[in-house]
ModelCIF file with pLDDT and N, C-alpha, C, O atoms, coordinates in Angstrom:
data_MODEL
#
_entry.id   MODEL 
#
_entity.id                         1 
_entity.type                       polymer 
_entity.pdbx_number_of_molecules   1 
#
_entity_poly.entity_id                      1 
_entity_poly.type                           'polypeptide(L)' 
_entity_poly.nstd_linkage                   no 
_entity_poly.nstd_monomer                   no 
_entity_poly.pdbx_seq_one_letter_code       
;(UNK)(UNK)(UNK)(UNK)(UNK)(UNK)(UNK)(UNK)(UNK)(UNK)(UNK)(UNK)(UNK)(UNK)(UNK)(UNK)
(UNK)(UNK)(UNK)(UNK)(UNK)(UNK)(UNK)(UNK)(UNK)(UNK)(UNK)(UNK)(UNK)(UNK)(UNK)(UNK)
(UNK)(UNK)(UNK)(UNK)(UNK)(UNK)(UNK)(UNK)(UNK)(UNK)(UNK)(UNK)
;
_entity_poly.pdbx_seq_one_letter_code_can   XXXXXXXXXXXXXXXXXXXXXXXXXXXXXXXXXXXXXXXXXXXX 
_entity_poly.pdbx_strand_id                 A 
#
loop_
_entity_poly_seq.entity_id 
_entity_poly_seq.num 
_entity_poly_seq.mon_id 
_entity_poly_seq.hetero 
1 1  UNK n 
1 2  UNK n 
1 3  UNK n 
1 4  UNK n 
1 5  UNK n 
1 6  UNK n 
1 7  UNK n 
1 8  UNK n 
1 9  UNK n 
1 10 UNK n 
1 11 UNK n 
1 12 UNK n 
1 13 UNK n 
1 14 UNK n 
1 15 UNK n 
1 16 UNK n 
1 17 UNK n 
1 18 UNK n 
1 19 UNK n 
1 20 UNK n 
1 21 UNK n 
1 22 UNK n 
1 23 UNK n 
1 24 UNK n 
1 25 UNK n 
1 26 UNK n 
1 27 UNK n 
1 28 UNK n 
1 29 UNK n 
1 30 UNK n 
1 31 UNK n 
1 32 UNK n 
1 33 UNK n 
1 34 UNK n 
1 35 UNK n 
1 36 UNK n 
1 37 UNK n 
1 38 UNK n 
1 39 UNK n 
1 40 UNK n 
1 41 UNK n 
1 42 UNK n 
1 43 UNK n 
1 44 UNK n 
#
_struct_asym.id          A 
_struct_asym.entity_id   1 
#
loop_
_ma_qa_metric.id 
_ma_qa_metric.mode 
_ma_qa_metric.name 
_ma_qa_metric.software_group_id 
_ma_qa_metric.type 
1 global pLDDT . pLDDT 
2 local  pLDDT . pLDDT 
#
_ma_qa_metric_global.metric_id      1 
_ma_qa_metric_global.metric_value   83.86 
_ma_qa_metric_global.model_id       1 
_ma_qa_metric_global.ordinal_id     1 
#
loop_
_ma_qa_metric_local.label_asym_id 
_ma_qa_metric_local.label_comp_id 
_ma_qa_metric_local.label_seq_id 
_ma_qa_metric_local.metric_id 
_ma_qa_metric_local.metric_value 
_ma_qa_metric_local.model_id 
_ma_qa_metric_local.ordinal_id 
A UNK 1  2 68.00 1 1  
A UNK 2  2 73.00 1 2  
A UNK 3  2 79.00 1 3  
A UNK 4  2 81.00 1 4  
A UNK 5  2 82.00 1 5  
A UNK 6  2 74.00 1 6  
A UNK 7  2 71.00 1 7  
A UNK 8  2 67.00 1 8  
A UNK 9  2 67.00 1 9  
A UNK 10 2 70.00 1 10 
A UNK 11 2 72.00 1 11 
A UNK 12 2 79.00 1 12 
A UNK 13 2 80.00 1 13 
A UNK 14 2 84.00 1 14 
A UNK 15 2 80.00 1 15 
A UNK 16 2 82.00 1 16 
A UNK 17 2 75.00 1 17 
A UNK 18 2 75.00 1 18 
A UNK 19 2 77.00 1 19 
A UNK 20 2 74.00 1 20 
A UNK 21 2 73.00 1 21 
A UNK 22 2 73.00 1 22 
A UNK 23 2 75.00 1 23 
A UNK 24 2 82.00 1 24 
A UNK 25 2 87.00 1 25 
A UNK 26 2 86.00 1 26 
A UNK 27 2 89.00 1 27 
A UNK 28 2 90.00 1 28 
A UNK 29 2 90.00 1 29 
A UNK 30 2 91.00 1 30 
A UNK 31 2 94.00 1 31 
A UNK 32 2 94.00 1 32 
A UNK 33 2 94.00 1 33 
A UNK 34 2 95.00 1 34 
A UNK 35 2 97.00 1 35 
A UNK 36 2 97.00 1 36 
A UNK 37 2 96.00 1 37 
A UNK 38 2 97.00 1 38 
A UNK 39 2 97.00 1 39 
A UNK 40 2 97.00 1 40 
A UNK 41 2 96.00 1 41 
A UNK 42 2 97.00 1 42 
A UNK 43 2 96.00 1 43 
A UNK 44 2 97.00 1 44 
#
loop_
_atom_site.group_PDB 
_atom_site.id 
_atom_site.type_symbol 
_atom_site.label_atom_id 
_atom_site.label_alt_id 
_atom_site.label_comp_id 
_atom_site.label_asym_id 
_atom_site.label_entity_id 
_atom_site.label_seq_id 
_atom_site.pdbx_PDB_ins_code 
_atom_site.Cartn_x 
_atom_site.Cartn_y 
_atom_site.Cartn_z 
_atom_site.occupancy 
_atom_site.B_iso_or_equiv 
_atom_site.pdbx_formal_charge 
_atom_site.auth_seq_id 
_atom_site.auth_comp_id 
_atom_site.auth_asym_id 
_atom_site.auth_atom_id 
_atom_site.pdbx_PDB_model_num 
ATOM 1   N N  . UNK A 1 1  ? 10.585  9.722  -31.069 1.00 68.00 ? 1  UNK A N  1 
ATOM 2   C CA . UNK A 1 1  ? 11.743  10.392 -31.647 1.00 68.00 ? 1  UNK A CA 1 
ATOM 3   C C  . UNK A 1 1  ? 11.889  9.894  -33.081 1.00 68.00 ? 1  UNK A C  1 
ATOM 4   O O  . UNK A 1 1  ? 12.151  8.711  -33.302 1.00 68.00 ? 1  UNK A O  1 
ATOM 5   N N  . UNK A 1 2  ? 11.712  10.837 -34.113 1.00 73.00 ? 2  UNK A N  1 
ATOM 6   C CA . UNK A 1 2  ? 11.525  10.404 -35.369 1.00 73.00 ? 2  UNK A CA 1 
ATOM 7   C C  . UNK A 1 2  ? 10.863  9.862  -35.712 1.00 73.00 ? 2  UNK A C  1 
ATOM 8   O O  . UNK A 1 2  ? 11.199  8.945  -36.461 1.00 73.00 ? 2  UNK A O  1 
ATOM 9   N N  . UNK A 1 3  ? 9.671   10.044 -35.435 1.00 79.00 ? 3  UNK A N  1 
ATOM 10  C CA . UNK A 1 3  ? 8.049   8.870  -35.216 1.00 79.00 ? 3  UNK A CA 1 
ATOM 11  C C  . UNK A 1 3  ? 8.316   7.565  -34.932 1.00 79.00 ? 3  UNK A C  1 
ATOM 12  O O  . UNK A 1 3  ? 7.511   6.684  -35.233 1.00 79.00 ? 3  UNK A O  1 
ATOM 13  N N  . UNK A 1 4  ? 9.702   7.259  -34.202 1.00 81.00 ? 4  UNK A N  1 
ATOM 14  C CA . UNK A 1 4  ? 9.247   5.925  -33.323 1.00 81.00 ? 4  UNK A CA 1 
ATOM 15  C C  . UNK A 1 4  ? 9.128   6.203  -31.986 1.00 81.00 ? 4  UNK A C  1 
ATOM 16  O O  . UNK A 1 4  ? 9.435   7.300  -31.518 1.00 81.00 ? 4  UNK A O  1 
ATOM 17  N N  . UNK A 1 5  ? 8.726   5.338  -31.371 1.00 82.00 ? 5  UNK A N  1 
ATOM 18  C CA . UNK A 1 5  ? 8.286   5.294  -29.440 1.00 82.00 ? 5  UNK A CA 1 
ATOM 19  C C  . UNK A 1 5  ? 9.219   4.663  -29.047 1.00 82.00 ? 5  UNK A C  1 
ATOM 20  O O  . UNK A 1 5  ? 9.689   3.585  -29.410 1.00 82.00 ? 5  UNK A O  1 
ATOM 21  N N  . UNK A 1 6  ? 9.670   5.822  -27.775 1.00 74.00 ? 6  UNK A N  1 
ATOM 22  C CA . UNK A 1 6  ? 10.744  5.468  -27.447 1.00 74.00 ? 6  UNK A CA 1 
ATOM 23  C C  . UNK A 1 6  ? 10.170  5.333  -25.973 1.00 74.00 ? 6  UNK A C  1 
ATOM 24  O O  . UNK A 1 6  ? 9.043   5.666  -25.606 1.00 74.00 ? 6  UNK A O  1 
ATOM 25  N N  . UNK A 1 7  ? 11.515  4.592  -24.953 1.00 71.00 ? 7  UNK A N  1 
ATOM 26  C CA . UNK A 1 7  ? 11.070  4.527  -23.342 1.00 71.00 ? 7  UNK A CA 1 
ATOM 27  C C  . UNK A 1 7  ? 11.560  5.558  -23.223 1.00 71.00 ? 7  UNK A C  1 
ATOM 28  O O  . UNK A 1 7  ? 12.672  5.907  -23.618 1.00 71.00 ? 7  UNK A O  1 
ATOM 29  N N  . UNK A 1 8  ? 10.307  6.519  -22.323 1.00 67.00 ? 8  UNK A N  1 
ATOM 30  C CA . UNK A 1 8  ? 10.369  8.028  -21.264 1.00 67.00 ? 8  UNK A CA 1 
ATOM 31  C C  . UNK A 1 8  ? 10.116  7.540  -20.356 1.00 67.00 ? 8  UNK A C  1 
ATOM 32  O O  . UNK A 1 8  ? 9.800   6.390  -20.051 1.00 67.00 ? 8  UNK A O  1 
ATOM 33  N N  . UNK A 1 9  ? 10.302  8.788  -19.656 1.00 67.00 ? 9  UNK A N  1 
ATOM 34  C CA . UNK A 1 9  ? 9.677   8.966  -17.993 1.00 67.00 ? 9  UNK A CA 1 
ATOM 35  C C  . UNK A 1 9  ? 8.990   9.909  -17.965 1.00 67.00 ? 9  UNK A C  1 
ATOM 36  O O  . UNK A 1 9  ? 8.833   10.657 -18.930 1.00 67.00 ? 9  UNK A O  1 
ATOM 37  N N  . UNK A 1 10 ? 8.341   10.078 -16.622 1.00 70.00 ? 10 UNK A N  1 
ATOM 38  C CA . UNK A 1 10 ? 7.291   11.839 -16.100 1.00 70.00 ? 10 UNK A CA 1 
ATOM 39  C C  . UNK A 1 10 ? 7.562   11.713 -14.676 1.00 70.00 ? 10 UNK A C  1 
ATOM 40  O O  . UNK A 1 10 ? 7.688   10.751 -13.920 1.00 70.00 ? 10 UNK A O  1 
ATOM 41  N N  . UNK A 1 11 ? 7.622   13.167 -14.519 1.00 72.00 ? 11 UNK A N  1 
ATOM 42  C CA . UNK A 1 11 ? 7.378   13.524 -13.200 1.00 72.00 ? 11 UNK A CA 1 
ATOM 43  C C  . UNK A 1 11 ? 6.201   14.467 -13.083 1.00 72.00 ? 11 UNK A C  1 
ATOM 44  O O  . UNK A 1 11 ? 5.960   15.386 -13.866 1.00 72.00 ? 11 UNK A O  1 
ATOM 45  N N  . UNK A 1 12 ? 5.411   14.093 -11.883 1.00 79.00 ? 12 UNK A N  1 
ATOM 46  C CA . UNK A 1 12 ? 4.419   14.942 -11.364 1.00 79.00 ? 12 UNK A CA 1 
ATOM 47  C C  . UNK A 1 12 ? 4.147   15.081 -10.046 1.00 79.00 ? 12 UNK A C  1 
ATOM 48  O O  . UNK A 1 12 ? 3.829   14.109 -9.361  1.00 79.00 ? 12 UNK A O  1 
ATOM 49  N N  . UNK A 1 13 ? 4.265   16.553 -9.466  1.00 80.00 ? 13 UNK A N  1 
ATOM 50  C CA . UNK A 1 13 ? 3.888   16.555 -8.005  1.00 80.00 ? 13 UNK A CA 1 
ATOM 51  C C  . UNK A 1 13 ? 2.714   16.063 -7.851  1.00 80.00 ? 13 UNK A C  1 
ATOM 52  O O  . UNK A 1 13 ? 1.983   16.152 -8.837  1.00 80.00 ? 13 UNK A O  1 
ATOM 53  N N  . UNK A 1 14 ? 2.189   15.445 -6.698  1.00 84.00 ? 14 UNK A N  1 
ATOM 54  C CA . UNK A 1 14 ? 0.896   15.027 -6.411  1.00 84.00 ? 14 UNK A CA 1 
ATOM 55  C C  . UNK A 1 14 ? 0.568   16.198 -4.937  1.00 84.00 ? 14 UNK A C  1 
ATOM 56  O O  . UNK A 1 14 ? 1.002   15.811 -3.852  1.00 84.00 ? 14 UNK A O  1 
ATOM 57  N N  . UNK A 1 15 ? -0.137  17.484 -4.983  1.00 80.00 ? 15 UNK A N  1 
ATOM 58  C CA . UNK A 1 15 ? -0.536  17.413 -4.166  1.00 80.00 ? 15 UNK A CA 1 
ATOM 59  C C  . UNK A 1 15 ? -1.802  16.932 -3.182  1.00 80.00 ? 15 UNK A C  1 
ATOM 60  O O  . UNK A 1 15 ? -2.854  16.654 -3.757  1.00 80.00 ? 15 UNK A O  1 
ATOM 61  N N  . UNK A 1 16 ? -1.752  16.832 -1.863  1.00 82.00 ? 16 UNK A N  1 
ATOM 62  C CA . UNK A 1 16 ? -2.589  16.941 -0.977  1.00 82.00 ? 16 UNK A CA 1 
ATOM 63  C C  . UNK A 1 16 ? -2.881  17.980 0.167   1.00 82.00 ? 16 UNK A C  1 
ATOM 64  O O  . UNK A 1 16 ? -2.124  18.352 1.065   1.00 82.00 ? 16 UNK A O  1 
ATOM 65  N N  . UNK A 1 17 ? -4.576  18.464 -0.184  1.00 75.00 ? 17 UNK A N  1 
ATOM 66  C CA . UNK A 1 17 ? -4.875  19.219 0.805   1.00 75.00 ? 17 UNK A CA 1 
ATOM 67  C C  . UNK A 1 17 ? -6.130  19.187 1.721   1.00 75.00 ? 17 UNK A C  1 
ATOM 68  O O  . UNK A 1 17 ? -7.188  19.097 1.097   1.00 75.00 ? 17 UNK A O  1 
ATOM 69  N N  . UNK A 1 18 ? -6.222  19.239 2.984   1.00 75.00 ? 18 UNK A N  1 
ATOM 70  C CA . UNK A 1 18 ? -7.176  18.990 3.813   1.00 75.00 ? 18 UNK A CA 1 
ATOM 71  C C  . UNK A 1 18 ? -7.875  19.857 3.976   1.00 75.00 ? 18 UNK A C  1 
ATOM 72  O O  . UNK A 1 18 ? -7.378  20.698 4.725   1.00 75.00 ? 18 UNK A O  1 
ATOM 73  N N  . UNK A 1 19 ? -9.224  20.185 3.492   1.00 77.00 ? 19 UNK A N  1 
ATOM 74  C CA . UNK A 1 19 ? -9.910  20.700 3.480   1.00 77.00 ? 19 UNK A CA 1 
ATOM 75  C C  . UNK A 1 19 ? -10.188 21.792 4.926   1.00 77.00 ? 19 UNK A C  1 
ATOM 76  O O  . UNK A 1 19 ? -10.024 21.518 6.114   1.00 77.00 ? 19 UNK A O  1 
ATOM 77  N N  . UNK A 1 20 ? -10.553 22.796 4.438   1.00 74.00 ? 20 UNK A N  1 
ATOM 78  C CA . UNK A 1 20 ? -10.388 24.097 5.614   1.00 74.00 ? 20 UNK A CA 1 
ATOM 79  C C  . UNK A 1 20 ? -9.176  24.416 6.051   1.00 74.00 ? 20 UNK A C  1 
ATOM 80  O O  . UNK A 1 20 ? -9.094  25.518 6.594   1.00 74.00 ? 20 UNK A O  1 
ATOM 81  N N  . UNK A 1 21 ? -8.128  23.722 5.969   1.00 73.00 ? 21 UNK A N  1 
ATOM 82  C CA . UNK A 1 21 ? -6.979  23.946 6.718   1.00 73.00 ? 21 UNK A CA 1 
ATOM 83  C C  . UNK A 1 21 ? -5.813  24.889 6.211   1.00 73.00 ? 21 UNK A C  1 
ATOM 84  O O  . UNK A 1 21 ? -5.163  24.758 5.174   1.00 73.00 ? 21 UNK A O  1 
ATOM 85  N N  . UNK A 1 22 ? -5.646  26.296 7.602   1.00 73.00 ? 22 UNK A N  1 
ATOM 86  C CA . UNK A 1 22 ? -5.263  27.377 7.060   1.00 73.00 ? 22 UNK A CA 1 
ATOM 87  C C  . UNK A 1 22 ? -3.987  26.886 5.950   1.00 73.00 ? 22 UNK A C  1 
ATOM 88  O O  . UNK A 1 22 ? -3.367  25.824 6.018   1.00 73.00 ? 22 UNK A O  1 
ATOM 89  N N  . UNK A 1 23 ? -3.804  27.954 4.948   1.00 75.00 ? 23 UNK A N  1 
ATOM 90  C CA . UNK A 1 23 ? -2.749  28.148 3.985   1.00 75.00 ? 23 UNK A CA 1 
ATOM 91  C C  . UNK A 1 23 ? -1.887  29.171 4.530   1.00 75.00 ? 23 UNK A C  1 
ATOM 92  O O  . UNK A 1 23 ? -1.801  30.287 4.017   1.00 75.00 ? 23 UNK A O  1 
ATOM 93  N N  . UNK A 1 24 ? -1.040  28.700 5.890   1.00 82.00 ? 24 UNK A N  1 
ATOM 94  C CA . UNK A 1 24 ? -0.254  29.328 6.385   1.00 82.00 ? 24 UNK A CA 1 
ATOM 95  C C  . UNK A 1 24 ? 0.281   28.550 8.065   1.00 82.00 ? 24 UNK A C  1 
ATOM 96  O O  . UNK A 1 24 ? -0.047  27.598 8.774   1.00 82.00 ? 24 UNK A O  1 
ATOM 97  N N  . UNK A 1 25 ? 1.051   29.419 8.067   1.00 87.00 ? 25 UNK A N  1 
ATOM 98  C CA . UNK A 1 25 ? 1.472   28.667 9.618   1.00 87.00 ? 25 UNK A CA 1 
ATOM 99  C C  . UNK A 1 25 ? 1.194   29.429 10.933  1.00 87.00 ? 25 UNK A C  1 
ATOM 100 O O  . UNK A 1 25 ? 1.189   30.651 11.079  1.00 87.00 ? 25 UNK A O  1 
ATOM 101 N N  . UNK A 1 26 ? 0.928   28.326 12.011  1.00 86.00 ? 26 UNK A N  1 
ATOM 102 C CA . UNK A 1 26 ? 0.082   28.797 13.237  1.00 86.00 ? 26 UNK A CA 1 
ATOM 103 C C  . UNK A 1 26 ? 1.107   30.158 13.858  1.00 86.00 ? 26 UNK A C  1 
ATOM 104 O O  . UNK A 1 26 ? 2.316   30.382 13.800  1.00 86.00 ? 26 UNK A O  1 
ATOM 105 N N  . UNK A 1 27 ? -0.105  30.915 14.478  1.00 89.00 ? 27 UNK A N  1 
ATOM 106 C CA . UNK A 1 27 ? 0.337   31.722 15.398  1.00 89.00 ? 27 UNK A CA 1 
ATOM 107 C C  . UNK A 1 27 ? 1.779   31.592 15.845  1.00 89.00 ? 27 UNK A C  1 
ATOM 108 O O  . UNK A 1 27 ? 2.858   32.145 15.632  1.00 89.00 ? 27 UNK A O  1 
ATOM 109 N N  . UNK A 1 28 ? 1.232   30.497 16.639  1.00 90.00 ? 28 UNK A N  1 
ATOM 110 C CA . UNK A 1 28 ? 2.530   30.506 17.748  1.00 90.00 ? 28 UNK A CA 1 
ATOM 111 C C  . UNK A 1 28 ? 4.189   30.209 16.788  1.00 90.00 ? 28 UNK A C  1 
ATOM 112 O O  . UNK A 1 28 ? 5.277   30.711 17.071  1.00 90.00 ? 28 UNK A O  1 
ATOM 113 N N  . UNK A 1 29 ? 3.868   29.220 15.603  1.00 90.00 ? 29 UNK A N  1 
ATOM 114 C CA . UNK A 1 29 ? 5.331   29.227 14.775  1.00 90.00 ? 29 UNK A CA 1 
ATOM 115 C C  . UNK A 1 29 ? 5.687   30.319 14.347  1.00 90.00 ? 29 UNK A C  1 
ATOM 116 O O  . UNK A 1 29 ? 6.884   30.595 14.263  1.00 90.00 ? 29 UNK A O  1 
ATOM 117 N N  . UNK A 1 30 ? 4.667   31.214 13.966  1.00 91.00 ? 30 UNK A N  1 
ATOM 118 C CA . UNK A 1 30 ? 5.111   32.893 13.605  1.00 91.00 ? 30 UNK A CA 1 
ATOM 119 C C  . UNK A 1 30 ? 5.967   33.278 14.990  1.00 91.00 ? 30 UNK A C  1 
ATOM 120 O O  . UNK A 1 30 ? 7.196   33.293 14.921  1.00 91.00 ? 30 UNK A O  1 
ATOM 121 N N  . UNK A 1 31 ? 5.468   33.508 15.923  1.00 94.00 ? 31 UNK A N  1 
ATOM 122 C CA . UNK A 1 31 ? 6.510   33.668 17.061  1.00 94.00 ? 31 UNK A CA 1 
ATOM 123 C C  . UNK A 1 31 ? 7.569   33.611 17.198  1.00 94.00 ? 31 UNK A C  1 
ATOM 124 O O  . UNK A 1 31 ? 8.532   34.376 17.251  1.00 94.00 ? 31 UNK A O  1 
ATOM 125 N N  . UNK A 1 32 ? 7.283   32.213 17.284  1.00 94.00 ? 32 UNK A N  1 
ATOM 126 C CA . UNK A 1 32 ? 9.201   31.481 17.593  1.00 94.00 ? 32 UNK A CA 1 
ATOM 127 C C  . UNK A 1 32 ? 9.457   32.260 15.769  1.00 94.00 ? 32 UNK A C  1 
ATOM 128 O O  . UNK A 1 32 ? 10.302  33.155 15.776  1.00 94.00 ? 32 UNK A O  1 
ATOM 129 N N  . UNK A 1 33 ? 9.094   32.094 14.972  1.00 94.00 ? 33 UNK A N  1 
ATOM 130 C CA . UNK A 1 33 ? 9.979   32.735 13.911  1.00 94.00 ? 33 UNK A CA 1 
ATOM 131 C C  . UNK A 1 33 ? 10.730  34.276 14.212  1.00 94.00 ? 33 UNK A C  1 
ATOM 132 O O  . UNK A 1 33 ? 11.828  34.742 13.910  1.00 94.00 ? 33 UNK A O  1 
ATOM 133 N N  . UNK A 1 34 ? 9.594   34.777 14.934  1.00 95.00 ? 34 UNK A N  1 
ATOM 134 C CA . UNK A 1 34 ? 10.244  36.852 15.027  1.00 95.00 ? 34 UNK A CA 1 
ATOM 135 C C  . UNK A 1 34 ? 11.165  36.289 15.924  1.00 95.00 ? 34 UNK A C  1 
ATOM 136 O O  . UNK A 1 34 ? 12.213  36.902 15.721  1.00 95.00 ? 34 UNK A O  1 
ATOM 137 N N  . UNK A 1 35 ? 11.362  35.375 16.891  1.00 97.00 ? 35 UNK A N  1 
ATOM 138 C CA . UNK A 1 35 ? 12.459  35.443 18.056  1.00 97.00 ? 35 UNK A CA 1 
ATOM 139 C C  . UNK A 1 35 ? 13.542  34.755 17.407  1.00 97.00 ? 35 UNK A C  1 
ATOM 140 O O  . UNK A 1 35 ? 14.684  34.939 17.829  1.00 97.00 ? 35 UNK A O  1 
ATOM 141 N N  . UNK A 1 36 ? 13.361  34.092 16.571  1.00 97.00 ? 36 UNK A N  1 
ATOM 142 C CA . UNK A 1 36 ? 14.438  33.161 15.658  1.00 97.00 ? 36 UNK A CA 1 
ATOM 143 C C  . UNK A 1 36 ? 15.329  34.653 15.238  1.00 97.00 ? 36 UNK A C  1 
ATOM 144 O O  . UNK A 1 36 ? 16.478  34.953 15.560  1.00 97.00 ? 36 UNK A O  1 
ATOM 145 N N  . UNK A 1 37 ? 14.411  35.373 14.468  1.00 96.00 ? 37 UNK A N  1 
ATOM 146 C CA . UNK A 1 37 ? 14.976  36.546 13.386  1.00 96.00 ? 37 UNK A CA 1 
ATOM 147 C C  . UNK A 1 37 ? 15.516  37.518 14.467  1.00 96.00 ? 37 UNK A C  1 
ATOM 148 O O  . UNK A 1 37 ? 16.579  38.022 14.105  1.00 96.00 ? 37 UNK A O  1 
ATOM 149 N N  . UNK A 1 38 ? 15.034  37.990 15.866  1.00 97.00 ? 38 UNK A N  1 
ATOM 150 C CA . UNK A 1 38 ? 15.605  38.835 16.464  1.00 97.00 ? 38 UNK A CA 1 
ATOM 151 C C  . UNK A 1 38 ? 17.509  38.335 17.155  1.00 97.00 ? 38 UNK A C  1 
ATOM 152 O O  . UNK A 1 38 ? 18.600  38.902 17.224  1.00 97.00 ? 38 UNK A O  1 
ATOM 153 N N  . UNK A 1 39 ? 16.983  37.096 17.492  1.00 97.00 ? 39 UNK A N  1 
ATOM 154 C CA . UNK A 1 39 ? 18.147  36.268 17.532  1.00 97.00 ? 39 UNK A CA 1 
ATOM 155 C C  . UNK A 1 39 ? 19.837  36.088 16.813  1.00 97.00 ? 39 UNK A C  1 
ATOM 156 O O  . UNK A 1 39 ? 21.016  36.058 17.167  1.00 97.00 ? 39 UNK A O  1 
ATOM 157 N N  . UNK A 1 40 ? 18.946  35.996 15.533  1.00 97.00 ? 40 UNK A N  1 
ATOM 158 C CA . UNK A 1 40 ? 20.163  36.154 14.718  1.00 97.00 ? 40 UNK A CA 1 
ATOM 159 C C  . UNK A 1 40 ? 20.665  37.583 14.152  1.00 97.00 ? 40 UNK A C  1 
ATOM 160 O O  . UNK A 1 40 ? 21.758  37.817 13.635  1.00 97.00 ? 40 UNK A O  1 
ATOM 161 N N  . UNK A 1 41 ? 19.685  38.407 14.360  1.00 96.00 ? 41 UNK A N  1 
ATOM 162 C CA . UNK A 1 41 ? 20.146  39.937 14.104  1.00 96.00 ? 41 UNK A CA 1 
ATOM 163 C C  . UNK A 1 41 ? 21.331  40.331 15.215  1.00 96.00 ? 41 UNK A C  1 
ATOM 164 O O  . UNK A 1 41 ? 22.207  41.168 14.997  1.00 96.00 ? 41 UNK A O  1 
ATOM 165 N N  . UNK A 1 42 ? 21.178  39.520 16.519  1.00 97.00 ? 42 UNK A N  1 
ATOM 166 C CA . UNK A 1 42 ? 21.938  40.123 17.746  1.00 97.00 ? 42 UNK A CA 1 
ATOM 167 C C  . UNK A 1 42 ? 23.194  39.230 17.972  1.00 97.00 ? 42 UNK A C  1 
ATOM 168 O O  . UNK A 1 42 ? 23.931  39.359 18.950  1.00 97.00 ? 42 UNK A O  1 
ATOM 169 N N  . UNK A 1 43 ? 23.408  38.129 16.781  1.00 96.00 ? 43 UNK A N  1 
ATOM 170 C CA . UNK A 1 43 ? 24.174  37.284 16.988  1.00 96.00 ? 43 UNK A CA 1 
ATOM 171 C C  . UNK A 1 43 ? 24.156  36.450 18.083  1.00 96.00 ? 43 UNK A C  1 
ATOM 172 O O  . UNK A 1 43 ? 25.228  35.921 18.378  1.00 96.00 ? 43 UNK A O  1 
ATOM 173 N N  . UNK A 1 44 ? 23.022  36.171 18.865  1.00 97.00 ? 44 UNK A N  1 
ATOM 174 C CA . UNK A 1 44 ? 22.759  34.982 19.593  1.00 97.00 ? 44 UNK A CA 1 
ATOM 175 C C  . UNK A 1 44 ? 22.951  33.725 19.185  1.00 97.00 ? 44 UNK A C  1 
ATOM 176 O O  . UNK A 1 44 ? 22.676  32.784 19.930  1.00 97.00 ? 44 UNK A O  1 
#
């Protein structure tokens, strides 16, 4: 700041990913999700 050095900070996400592993969620959590969504459409 004004060509002196000042103390900052950084932020950076770090991701991690496991190789082959789908970019999405299993079958069966899709499921329970449509019954989640039918659920709350019927006010259950």
């Amino acid at each position: 700041y004004n060509g002196e050095n000042i103390d900052a900070g950084a932020r950076h996400k770090v991701i991690f990913q496991i190789e082959d592993q789908p970019k999405a969620v299993s079958q069966k959590f899709a499921r329970i999700q449509n019954e989640l969504r039918k659920a709350i459409s019927e006010d259950d």
